[in-house]
Every structure is written in C-alpha cells, then in structure tokens.
N, C-alpha and C. Protein backbone atom coordinates (compact mmCIF):
# COMPACT_ATOMS: atom_id res chain seq x y z
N UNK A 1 -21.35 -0.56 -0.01
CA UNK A 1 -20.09 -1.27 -0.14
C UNK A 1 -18.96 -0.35 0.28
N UNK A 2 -17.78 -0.87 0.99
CA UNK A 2 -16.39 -0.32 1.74
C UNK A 2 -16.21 0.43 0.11
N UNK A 3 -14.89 1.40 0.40
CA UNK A 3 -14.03 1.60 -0.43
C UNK A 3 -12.84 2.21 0.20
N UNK A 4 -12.05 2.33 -0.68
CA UNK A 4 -10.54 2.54 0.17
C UNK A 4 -10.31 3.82 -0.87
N UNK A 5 -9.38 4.43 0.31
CA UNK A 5 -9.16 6.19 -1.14
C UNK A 5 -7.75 6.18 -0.12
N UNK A 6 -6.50 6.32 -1.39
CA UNK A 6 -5.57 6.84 -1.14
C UNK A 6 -5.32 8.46 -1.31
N UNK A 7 -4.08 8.60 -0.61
CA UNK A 7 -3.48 10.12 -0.34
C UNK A 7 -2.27 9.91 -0.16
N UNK A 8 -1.96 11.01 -0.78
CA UNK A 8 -0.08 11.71 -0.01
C UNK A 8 0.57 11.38 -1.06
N UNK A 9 0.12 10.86 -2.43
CA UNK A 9 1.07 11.04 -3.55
C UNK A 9 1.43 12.13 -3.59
N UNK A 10 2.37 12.05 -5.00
CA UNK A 10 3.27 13.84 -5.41
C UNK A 10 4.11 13.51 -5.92
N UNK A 11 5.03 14.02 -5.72
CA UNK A 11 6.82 14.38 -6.59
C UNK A 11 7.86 14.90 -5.80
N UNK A 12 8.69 13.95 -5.59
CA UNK A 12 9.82 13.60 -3.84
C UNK A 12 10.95 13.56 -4.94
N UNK A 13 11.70 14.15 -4.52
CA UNK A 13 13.24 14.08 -4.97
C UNK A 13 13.99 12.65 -4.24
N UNK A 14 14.87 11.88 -5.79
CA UNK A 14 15.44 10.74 -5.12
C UNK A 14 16.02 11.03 -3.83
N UNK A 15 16.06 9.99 -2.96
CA UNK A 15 16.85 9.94 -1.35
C UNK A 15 16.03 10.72 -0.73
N UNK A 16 14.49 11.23 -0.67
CA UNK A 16 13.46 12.05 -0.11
C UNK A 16 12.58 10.68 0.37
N UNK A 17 11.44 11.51 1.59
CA UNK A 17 10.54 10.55 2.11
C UNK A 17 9.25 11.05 1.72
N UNK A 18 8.41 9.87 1.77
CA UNK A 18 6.72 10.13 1.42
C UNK A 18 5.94 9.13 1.93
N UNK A 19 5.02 9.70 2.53
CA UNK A 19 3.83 8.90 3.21
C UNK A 19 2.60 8.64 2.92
N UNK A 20 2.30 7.63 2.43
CA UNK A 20 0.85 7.77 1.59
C UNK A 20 -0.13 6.73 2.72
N UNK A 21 -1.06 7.30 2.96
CA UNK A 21 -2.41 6.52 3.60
C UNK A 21 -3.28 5.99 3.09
N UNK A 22 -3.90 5.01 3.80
CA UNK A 22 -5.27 4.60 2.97
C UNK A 22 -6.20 4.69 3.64
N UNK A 23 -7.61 5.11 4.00
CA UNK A 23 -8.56 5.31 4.58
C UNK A 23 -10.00 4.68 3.64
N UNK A 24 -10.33 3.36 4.63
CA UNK A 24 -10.93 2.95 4.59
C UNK A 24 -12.58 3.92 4.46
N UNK A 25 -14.11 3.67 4.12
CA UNK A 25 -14.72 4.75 4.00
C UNK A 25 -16.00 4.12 5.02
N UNK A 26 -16.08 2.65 5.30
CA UNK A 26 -16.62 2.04 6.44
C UNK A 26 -15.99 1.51 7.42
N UNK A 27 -16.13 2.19 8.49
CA UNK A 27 -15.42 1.93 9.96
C UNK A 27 -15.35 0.67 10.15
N UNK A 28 -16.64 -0.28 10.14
CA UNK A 28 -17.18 -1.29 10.64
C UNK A 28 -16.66 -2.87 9.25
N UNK A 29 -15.38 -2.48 8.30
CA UNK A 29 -14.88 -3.08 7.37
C UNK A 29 -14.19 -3.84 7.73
N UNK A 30 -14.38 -5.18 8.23
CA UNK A 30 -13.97 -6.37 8.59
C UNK A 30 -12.65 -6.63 7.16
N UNK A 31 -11.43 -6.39 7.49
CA UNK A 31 -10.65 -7.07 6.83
C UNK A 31 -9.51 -8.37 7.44
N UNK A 32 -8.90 -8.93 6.73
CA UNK A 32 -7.78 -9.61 7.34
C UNK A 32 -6.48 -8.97 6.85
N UNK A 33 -6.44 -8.57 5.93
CA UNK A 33 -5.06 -8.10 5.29
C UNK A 33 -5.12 -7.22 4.75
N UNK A 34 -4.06 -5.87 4.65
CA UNK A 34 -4.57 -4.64 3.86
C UNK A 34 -2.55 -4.74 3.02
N UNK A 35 -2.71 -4.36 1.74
CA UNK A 35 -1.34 -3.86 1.14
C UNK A 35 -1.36 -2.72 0.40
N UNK A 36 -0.35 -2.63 0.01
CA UNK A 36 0.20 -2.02 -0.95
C UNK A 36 0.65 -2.33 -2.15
N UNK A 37 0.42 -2.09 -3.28
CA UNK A 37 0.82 -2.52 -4.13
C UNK A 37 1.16 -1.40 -5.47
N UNK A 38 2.06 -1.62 -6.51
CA UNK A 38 2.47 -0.15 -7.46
C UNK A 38 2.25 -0.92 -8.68
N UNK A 39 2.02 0.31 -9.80
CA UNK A 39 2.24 -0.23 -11.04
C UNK A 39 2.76 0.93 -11.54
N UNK A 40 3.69 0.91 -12.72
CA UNK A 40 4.78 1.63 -13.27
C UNK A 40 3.78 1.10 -14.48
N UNK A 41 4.38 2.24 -15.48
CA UNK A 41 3.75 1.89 -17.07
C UNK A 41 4.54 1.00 -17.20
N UNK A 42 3.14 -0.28 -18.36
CA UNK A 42 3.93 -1.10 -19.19
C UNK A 42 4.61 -2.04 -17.85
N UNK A 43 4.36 -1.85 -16.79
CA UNK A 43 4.50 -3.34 -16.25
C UNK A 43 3.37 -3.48 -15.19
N UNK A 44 3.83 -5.33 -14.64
CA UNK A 44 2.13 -5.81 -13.75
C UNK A 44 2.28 -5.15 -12.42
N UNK A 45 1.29 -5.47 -11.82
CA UNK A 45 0.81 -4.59 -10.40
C UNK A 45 2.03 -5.68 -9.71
N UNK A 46 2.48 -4.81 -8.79
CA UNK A 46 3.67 -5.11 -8.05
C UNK A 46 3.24 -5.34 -6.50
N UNK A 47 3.36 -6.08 -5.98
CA UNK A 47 3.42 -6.23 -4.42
C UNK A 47 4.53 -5.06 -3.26
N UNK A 48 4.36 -4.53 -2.74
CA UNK A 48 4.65 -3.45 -2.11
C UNK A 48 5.24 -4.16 -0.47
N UNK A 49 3.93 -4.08 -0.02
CA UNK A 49 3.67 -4.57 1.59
C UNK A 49 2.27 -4.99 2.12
N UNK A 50 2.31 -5.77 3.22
CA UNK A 50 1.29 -5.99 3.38
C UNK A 50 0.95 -6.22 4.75
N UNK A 51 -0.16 -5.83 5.81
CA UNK A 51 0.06 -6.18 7.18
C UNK A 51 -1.12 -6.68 7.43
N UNK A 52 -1.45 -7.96 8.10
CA UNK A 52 -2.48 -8.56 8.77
C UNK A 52 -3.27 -7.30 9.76
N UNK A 53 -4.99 -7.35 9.55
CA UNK A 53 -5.09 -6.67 10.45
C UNK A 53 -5.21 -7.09 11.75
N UNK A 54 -5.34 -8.37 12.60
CA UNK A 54 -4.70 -8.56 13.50
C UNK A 54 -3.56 -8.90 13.54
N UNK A 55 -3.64 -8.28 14.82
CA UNK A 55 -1.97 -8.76 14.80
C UNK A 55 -0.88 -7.36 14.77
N UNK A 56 0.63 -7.66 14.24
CA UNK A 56 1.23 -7.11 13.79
C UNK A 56 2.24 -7.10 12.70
N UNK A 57 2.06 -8.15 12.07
CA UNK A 57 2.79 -9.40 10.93
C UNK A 57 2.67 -8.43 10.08
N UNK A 58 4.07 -8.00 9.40
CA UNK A 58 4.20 -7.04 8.24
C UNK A 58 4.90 -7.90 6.91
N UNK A 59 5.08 -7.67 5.87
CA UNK A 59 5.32 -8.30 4.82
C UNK A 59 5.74 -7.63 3.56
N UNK A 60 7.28 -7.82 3.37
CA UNK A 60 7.48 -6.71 2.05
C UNK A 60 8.27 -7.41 0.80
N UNK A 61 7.54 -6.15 -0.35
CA UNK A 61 8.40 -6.92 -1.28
C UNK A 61 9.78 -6.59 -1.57
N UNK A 62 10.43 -7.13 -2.45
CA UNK A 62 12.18 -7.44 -2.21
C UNK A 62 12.49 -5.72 -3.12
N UNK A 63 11.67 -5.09 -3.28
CA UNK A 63 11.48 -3.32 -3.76
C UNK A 63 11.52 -2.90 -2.49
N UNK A 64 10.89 -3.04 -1.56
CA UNK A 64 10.35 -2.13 -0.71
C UNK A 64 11.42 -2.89 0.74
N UNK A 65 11.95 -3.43 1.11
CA UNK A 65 12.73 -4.20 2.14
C UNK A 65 13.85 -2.95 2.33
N UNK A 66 13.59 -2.60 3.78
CA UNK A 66 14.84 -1.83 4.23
C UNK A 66 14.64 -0.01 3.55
N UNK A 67 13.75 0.06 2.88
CA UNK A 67 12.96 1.78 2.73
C UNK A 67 11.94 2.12 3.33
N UNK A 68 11.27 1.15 2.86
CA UNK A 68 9.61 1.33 3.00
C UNK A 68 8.80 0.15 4.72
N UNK A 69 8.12 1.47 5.30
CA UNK A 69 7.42 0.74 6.37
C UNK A 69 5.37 0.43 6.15
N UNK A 70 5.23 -0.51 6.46
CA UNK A 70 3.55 -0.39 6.38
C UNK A 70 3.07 -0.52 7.67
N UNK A 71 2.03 0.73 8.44
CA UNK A 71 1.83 0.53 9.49
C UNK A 71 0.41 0.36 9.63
N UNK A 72 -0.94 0.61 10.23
CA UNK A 72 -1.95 0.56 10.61
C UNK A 72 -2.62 1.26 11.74
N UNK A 73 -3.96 1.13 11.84
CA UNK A 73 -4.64 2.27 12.63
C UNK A 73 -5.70 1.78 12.80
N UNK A 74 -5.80 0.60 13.67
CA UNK A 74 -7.20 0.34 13.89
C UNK A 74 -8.21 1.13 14.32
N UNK A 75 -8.05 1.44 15.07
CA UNK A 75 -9.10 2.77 15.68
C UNK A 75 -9.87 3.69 14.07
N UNK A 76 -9.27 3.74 13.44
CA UNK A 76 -8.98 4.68 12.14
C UNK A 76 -9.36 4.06 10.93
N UNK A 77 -9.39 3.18 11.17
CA UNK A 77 -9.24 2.12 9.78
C UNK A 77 -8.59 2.41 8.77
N UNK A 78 -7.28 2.54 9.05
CA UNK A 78 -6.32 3.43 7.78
C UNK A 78 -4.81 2.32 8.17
N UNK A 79 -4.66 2.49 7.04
CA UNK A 79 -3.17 1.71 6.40
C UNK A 79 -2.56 3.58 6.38
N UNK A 80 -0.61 3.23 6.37
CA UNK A 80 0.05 3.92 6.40
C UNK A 80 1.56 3.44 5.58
N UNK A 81 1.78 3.87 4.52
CA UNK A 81 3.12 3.32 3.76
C UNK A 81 4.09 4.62 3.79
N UNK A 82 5.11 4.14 4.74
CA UNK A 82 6.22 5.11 5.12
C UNK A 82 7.27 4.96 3.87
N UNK A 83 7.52 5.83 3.03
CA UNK A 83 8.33 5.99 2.23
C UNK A 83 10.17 6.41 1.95
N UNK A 84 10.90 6.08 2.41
CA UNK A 84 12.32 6.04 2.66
C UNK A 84 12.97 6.60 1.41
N UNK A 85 13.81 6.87 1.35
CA UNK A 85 15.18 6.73 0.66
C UNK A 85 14.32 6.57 -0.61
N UNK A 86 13.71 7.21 -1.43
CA UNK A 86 12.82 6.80 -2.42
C UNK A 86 14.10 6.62 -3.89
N UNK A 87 13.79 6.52 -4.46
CA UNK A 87 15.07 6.00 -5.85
C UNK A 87 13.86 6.65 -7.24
N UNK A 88 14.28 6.69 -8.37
CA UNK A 88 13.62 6.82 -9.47
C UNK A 88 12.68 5.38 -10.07
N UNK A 89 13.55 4.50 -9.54
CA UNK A 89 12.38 3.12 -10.19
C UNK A 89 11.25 3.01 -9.36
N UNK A 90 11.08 3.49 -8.36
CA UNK A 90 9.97 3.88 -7.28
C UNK A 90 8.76 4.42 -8.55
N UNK A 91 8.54 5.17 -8.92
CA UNK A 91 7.79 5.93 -9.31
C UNK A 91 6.91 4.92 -10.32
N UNK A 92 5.34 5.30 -10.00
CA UNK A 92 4.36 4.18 -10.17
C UNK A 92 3.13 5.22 -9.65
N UNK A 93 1.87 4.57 -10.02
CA UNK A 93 0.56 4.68 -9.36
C UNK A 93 0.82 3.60 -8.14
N UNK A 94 0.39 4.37 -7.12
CA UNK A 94 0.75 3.08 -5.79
C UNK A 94 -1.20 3.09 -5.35
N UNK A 95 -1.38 1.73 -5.24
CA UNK A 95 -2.86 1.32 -5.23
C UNK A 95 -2.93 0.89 -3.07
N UNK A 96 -3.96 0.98 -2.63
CA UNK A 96 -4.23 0.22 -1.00
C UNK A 96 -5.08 -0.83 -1.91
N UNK A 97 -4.88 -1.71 -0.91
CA UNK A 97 -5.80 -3.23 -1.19
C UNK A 97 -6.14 -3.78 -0.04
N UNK A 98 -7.47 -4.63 0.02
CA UNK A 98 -7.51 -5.17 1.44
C UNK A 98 -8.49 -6.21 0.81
N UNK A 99 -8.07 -7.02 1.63
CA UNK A 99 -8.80 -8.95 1.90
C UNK A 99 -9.86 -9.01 2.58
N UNK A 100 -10.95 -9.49 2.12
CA UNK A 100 -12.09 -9.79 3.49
C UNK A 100 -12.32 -10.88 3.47
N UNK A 101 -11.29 -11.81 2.71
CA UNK A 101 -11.48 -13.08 2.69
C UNK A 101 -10.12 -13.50 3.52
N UNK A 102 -10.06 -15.09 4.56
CA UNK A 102 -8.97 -14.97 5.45
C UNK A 102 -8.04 -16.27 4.90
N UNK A 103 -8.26 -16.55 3.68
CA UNK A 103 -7.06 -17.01 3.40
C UNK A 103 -6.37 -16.19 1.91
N UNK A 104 -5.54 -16.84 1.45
CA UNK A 104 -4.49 -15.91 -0.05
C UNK A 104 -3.55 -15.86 0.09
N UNK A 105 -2.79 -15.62 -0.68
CA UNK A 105 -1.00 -15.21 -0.30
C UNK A 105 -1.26 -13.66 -0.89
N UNK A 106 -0.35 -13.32 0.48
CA UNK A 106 -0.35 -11.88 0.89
C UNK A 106 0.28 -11.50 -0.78
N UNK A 107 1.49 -11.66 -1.34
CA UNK A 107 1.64 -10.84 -2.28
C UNK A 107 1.19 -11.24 -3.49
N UNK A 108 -0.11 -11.71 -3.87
CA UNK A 108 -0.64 -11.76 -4.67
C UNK A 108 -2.14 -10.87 -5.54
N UNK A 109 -2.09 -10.24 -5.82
CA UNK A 109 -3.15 -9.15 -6.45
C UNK A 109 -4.46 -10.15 -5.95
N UNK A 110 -4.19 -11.31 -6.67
CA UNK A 110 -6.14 -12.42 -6.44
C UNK A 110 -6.13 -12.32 -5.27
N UNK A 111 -5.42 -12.48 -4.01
CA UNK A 111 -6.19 -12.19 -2.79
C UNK A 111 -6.96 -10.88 -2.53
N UNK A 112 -6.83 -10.17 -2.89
CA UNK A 112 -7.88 -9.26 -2.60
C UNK A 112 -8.79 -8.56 -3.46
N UNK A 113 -9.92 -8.21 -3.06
CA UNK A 113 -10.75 -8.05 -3.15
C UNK A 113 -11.59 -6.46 -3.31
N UNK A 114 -11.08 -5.67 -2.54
CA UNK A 114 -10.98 -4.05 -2.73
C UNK A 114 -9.83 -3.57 -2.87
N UNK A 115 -9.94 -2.73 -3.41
CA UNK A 115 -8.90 -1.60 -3.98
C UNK A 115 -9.30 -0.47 -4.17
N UNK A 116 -8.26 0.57 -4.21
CA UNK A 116 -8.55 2.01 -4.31
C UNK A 116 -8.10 2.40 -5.83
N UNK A 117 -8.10 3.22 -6.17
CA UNK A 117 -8.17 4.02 -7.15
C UNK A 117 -6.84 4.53 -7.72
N UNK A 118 -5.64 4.42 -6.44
CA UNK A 118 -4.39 4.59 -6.79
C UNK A 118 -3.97 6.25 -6.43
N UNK A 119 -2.79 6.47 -6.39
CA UNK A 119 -2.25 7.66 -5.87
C UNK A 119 -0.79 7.56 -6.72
N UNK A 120 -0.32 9.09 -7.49
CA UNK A 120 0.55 8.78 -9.06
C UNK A 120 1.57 9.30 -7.34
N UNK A 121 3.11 8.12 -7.27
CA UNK A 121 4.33 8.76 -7.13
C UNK A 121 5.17 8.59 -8.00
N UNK A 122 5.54 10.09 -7.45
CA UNK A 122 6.76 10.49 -8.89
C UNK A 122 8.28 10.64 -8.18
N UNK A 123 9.21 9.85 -8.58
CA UNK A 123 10.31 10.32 -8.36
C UNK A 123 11.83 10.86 -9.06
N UNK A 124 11.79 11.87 -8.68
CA UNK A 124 13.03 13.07 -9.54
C UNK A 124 13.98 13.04 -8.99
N UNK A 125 14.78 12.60 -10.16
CA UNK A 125 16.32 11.99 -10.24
C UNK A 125 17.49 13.53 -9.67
C-alpha cells in the first residue's frame, strides 16, 4: 500500500517562508487530487489547498489565499506547499492527503483516502 511522508516542518518567524513537501512512497500511485490540510490543538482538520493531479486546477482555503502556493511534480510524485508571509495562527501539524477516488469535494477531509503522518509548523510571533 502507497503512503505519503511529509517534510520541511520547523519554526519560521512570523512574515518568514516555509516549504513543506509530500512524497509519495509508490511512483506508480494513481491519484486524482492531492492537499493539504492543518490541525491546530483543540480544533478540526482544516483544508489548506488542493491540486488535481491532472491538470493544473489549484484550490485554497480562505487561510491560505494570497500566502500559500500548492504545486506538484509529476515525474516525482511529490506535492509542494509554498509557505508565505506565515502569521502565528498558521501554526498546526500540517498533514498531505491524496484521493484515488475521482469524485469528492476537494476541501473536505472524506474525500480522501491517504494521508501522511503530519509535519508540526511552528510559528514565532
């Protein structure tokens, strides 16, 4: 079975950038949709971003609009969440997710199906 493993968490000073990846662990992992998604203590898993893997259709949540980019790597099978202008309410376990099923609404946790393990960002005020 696939699994997804994030990287590039840490501890970014507010108005600092961070890039966290996701790397898929089977090349041959037929998905339709891969995101992002965070959870902060004491609240629900949050929708982040999300990009079709065909294609180039990106999708963010009203957190992440105008900071945060989600890119891709087919060749690679890796997701890429470009981190902007980071703020203190940022700071969360940020999870990769991906669909191998081709319908769902993108910012919904029930569409997908794998997930990683999460990566802690921290951000200092």
């Amino acid at each position: 079975q696939a699994h997804l493993a994030e990287s590039g968490g840490g501890v970014v000073q507010a108005g600092g950038s961070l890039t966290l990846s996701c790397a898929a662990s089977a090349r041959t992992l037929n998905t339709y949709v891969r995101a992002w998604f965070r959870q902060a203590p004491g609240k629900e898993r949050e929708f982040v971003a999300g990009i079709r893997w065909s294609g180039e259709t990106t999708y963010y949540g009203d957190s992440a609009k105008g900071r945060f980019a989600i890119s891709k790597d087919n060749d690679k099978n890796t997701v890429n969440l470009q981190m902007d202008n980071v703020k203190p309410e940022d700071t969360a376990v940020y999870y990769c997710a991906a669909s191998t099923r081709s319908s769902g609404f993108i910012g919904k946790v029930e569409t997908y199906d794998l997930w990683g393990q999460g990566t802690q960002v921290t951000v200092s005020s």
